[in-house]
Protein backbone atom coordinates (compact mmCIF):
# COMPACT_ATOMS: atom_id res chain seq x y z
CA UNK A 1 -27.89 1.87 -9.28
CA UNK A 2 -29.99 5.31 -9.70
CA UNK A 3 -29.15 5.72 -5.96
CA UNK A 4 -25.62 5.25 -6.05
CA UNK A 5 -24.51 6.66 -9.15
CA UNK A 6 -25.88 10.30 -6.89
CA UNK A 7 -23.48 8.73 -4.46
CA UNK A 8 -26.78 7.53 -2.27
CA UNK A 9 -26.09 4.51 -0.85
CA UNK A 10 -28.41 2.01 -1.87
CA UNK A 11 -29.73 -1.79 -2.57
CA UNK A 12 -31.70 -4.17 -4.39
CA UNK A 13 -33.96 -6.62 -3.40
CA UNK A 14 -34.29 -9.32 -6.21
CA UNK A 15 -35.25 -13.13 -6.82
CA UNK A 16 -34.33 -15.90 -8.59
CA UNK A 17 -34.44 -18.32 -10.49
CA UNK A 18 -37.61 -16.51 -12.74
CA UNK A 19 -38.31 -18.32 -15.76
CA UNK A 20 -40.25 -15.13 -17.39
CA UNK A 21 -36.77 -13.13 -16.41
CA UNK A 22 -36.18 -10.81 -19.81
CA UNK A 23 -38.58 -12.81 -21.97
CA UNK A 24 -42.07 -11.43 -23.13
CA UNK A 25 -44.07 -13.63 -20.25
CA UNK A 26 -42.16 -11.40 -17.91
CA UNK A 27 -45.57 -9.80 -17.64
CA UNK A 28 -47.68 -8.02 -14.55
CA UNK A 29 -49.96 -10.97 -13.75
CA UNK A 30 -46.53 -13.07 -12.65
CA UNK A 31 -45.90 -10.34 -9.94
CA UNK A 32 -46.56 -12.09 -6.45
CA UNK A 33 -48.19 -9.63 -4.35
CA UNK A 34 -46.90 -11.33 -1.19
CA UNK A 35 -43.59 -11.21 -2.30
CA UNK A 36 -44.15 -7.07 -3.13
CA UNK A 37 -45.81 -7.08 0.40
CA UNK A 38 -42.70 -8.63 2.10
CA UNK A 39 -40.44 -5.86 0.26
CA UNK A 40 -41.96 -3.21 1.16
CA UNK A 41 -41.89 -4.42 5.28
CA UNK A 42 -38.56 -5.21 4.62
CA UNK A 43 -37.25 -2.22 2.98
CA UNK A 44 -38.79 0.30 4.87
CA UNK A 45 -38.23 -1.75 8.12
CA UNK A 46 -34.39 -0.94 6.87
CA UNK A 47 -34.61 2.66 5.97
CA UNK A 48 -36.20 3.30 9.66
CA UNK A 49 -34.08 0.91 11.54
CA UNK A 50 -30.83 2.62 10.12
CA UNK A 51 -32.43 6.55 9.92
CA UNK A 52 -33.15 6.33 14.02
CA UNK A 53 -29.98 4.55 14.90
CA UNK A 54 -29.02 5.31 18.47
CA UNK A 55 -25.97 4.67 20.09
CA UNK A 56 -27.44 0.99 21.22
CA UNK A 57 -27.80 -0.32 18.01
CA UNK A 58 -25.07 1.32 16.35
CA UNK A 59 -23.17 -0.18 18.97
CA UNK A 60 -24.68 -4.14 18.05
CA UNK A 61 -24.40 -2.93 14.44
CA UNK A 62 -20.41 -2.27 14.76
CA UNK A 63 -20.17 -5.85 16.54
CA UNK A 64 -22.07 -7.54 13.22
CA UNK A 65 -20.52 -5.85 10.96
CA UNK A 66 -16.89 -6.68 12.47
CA UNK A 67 -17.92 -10.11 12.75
CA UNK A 68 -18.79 -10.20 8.99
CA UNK A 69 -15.57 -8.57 7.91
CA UNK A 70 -13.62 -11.68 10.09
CA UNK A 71 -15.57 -13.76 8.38
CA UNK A 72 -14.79 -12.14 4.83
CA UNK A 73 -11.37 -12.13 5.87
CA UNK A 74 -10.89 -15.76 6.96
CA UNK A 75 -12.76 -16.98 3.69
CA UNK A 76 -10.54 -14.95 1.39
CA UNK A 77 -7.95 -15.93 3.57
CA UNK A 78 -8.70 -19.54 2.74
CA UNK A 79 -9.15 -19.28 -0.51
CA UNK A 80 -5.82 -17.14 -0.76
CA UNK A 81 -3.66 -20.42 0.63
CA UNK A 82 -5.42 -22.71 -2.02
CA UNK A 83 -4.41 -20.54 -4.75
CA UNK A 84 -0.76 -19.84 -3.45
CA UNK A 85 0.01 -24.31 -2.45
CA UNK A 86 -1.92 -25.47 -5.53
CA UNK A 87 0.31 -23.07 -8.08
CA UNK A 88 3.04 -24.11 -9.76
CA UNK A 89 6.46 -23.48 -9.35
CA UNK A 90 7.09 -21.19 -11.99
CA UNK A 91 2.95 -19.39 -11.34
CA UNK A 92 3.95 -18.57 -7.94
CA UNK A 93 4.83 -14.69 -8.10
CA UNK A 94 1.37 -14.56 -10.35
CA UNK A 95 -0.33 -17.22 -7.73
CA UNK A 96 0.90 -14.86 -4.65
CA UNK A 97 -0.41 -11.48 -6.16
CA UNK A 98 -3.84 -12.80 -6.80
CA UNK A 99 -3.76 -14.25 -3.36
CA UNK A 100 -2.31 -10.81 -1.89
CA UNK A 101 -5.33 -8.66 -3.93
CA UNK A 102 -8.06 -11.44 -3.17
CA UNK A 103 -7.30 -10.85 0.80
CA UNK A 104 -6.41 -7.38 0.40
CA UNK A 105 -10.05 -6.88 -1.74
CA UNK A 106 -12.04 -8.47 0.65
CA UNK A 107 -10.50 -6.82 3.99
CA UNK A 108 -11.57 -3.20 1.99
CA UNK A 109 -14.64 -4.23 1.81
CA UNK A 110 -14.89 -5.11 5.61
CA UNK A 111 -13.16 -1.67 6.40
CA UNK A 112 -15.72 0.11 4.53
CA UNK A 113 -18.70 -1.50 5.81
CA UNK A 114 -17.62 -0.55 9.36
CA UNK A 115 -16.81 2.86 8.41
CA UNK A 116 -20.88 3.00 6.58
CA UNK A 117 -21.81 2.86 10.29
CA UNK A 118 -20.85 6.48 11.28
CA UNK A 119 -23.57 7.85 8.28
CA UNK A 120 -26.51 6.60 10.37
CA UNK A 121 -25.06 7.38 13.87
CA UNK A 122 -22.30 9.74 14.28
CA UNK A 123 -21.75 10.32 18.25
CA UNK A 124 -18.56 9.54 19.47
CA UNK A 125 -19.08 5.73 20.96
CA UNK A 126 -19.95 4.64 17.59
CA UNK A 127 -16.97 6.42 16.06
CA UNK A 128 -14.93 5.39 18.54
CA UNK A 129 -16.00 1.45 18.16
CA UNK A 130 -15.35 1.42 14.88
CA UNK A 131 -11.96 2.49 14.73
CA UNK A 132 -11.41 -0.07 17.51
CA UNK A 133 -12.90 -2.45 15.00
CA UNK A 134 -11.18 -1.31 12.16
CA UNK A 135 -7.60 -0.85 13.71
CA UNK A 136 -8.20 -4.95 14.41
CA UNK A 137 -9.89 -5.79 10.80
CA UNK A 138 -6.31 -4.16 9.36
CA UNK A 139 -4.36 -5.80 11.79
CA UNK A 140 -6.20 -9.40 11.10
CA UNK A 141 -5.55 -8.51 7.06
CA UNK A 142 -1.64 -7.71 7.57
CA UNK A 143 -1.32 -11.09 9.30
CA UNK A 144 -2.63 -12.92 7.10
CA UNK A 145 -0.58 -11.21 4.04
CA UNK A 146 2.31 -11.90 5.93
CA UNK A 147 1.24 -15.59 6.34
CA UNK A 148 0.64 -15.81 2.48
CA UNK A 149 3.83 -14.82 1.73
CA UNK A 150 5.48 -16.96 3.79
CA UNK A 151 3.83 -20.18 2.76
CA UNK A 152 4.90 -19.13 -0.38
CA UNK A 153 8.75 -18.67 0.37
CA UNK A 154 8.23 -21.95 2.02
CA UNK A 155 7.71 -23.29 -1.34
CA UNK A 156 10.50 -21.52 -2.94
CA UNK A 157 13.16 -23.52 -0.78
CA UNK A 158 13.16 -20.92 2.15
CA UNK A 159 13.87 -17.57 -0.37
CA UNK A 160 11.27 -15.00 -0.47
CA UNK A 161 8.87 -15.19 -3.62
CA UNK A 162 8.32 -11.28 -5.65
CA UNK A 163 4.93 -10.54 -6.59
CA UNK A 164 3.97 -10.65 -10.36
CA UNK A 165 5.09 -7.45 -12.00
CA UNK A 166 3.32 -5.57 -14.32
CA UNK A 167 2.94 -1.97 -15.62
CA UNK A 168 0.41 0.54 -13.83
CA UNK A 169 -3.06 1.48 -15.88
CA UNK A 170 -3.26 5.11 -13.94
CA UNK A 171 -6.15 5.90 -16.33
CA UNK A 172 -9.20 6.55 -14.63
CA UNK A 173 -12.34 6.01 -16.37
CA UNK A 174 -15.95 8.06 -16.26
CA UNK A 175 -18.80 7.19 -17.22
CA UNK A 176 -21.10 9.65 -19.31
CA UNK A 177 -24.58 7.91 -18.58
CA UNK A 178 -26.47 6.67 -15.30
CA UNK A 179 -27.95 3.30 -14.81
CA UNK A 180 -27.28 0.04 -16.09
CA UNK A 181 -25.72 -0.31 -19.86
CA UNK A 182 -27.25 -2.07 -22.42
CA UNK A 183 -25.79 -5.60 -22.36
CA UNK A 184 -24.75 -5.63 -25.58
CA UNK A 185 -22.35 -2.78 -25.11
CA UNK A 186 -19.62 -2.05 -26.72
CA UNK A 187 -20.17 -4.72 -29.37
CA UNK A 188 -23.30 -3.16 -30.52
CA UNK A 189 -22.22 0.00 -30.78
CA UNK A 190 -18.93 -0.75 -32.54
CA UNK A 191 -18.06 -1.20 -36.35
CA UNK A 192 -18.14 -4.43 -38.00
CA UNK A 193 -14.78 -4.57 -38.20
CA UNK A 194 -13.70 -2.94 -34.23
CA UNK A 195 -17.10 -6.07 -33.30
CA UNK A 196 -14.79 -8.46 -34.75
CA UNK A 197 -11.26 -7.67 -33.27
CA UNK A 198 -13.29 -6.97 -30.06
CA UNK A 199 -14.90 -10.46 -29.32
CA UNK A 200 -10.99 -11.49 -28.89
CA UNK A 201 -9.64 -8.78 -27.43
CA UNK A 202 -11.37 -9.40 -23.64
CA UNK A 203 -12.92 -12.23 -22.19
CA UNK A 204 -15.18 -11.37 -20.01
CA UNK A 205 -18.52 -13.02 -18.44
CA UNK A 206 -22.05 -10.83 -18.04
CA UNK A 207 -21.08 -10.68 -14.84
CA UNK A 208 -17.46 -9.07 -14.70
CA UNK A 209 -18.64 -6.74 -17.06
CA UNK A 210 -21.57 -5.76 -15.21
CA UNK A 211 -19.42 -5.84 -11.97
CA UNK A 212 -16.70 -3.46 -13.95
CA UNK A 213 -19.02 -0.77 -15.03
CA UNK A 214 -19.97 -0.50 -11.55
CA UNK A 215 -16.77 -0.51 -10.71
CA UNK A 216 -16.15 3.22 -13.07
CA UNK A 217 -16.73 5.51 -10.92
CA UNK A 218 -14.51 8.64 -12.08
CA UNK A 219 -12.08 7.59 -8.84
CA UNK A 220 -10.81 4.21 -9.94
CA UNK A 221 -7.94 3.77 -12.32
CA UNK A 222 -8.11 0.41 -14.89
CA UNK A 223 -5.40 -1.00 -12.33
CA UNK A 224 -7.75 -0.26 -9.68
CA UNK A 225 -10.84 -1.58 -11.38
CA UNK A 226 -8.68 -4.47 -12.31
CA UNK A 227 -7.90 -5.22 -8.51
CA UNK A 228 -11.50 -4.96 -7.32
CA UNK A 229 -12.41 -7.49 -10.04
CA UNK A 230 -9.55 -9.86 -9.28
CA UNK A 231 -11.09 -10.09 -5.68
CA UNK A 232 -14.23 -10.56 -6.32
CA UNK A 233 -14.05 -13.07 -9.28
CA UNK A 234 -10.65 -14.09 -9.36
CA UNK A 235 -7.67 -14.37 -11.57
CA UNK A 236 -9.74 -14.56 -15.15
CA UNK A 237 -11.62 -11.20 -14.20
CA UNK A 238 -7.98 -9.36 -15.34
CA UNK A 239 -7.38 -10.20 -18.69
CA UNK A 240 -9.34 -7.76 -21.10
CA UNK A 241 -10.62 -5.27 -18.45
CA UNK A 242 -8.48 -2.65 -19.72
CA UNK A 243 -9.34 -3.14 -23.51
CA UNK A 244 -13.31 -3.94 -22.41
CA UNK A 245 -12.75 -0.42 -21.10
CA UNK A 246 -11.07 0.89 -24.05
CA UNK A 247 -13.89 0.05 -26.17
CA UNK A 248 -16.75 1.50 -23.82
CA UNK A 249 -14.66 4.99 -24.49
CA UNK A 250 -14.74 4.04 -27.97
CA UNK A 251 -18.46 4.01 -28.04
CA UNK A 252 -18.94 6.58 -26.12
CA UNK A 253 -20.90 5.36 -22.73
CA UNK A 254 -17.24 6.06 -20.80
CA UNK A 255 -14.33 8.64 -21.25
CA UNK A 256 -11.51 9.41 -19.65
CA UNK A 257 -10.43 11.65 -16.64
């Protein structure tokens, strides 16, 4: 997170499950040197790997990556149908948009990763070859929105079905510390009586909210953030994002643009 909040891109290699994980056994003597050793060979395997690039391997690494992003798109794709023929009638505009944003979420991410590519090798085969493989990733993506919403018309007797309204969050949140946040933010940091209306006001797991404040990145606006959430986790990652947002301003660990 140090890495890419100085827009570095970056990873983590982790394990699980730990048992000492944030407890006071989660002391130096559990460390498994192997493990440590395996890391290291792994990470800086990576970092030299993608630093010396050449047109070869950038070439393999545009044919992986568009063969993940098919992948990405046919399992969001999947998931997309179940959500629009298991709806009912009178969910099926709200059914259609998550299905819409879960495909559309997940094709983004497949454009991007191709695009990463060009960072480690920029000659011209490489940059060509990905925008052959991205001009088909969007292609594959519009297809499949098109095929959503017709199963869903199909449903609605033959008419076409309107995606779920809604009004525009064009805020754009930033945040005013690096790193991770304290877990118990903003409840922590709030009065007794803003902790209390808070716990009600959004509904959100450890993971959405750690996913969210990722998410803040001074571009994003709360519809935005919303979106990204809502493919990732689904449907329940909406409701509260933009008052779980409201209340990291209040605090002070976010502002706006």
């Amino acid at each position: 997170m140090m890495f890419i909040d100085r827009k570095i891109p970056g990873m983590m290699m982790g394990h699980g499950p730990d048992y000492t994980h944030h407890t006071s056994d989660d002391t130096p003597d559990k460390v498994d040197p192997v493990e440590l050793q395996r890391s290291e060979v792994i990470a800086s395997g990576t970092v030299y790997y993608l630093s010396n690039l050449d047109e070869a391997q950038a070439a393999d690494l545009v044919r992986l990556c568009a063969a993940n992003a098919a992948k990405r798109t046919g399992d969001a794709s999947r998931l997309a149908a179940q959500l629009v023929s298991n709806a009912q009638e009178s969910r099926l505009p709200e059914a259609l948009q998550e299905a819409l944003i879960t495909v559309g979420e997940s094709g983004r991410v497949g454009l991007q990763a191709l695009g990463s590519i060009v960072w480690y090798n920029n000659g011209k085969e490489t940059r060509d070859a990905v925008q052959v493989m991205q001009t088909k990733a969007a292609e594959d993506l519009k297809f499949v929105s098109n095929l959503l919403k017709r199963q869903a018309a199909s449903r609605n007797a033959g008419k076409s079905v309107a995606e779920a309204g809604g009004e525009t969050d064009i805020r754009v949140p930033v945040r005013t510390t690096r790193g991770p946040l304290d877990f118990g933010l903003p409840e922590s940091k709030l009065s007794h009586d803003d902790a209390a209306k808070s716990s009600g006001r959004h509904q959100l797991n450890g993971d959405i909210r750690f996913e969210a404040v990722n998410f803040i990145d001074g571009k994003r606006t709360v519809s935005e953030i919303e979106k990204a959430l809502i493919g990732e986790f689904g449907r329940q990652a909406f409701k509260g994002v933009d008052r779980f947002i409201e209340d990291l301003v209040k605090v002070g660990v976010v502002r706006w643009k």
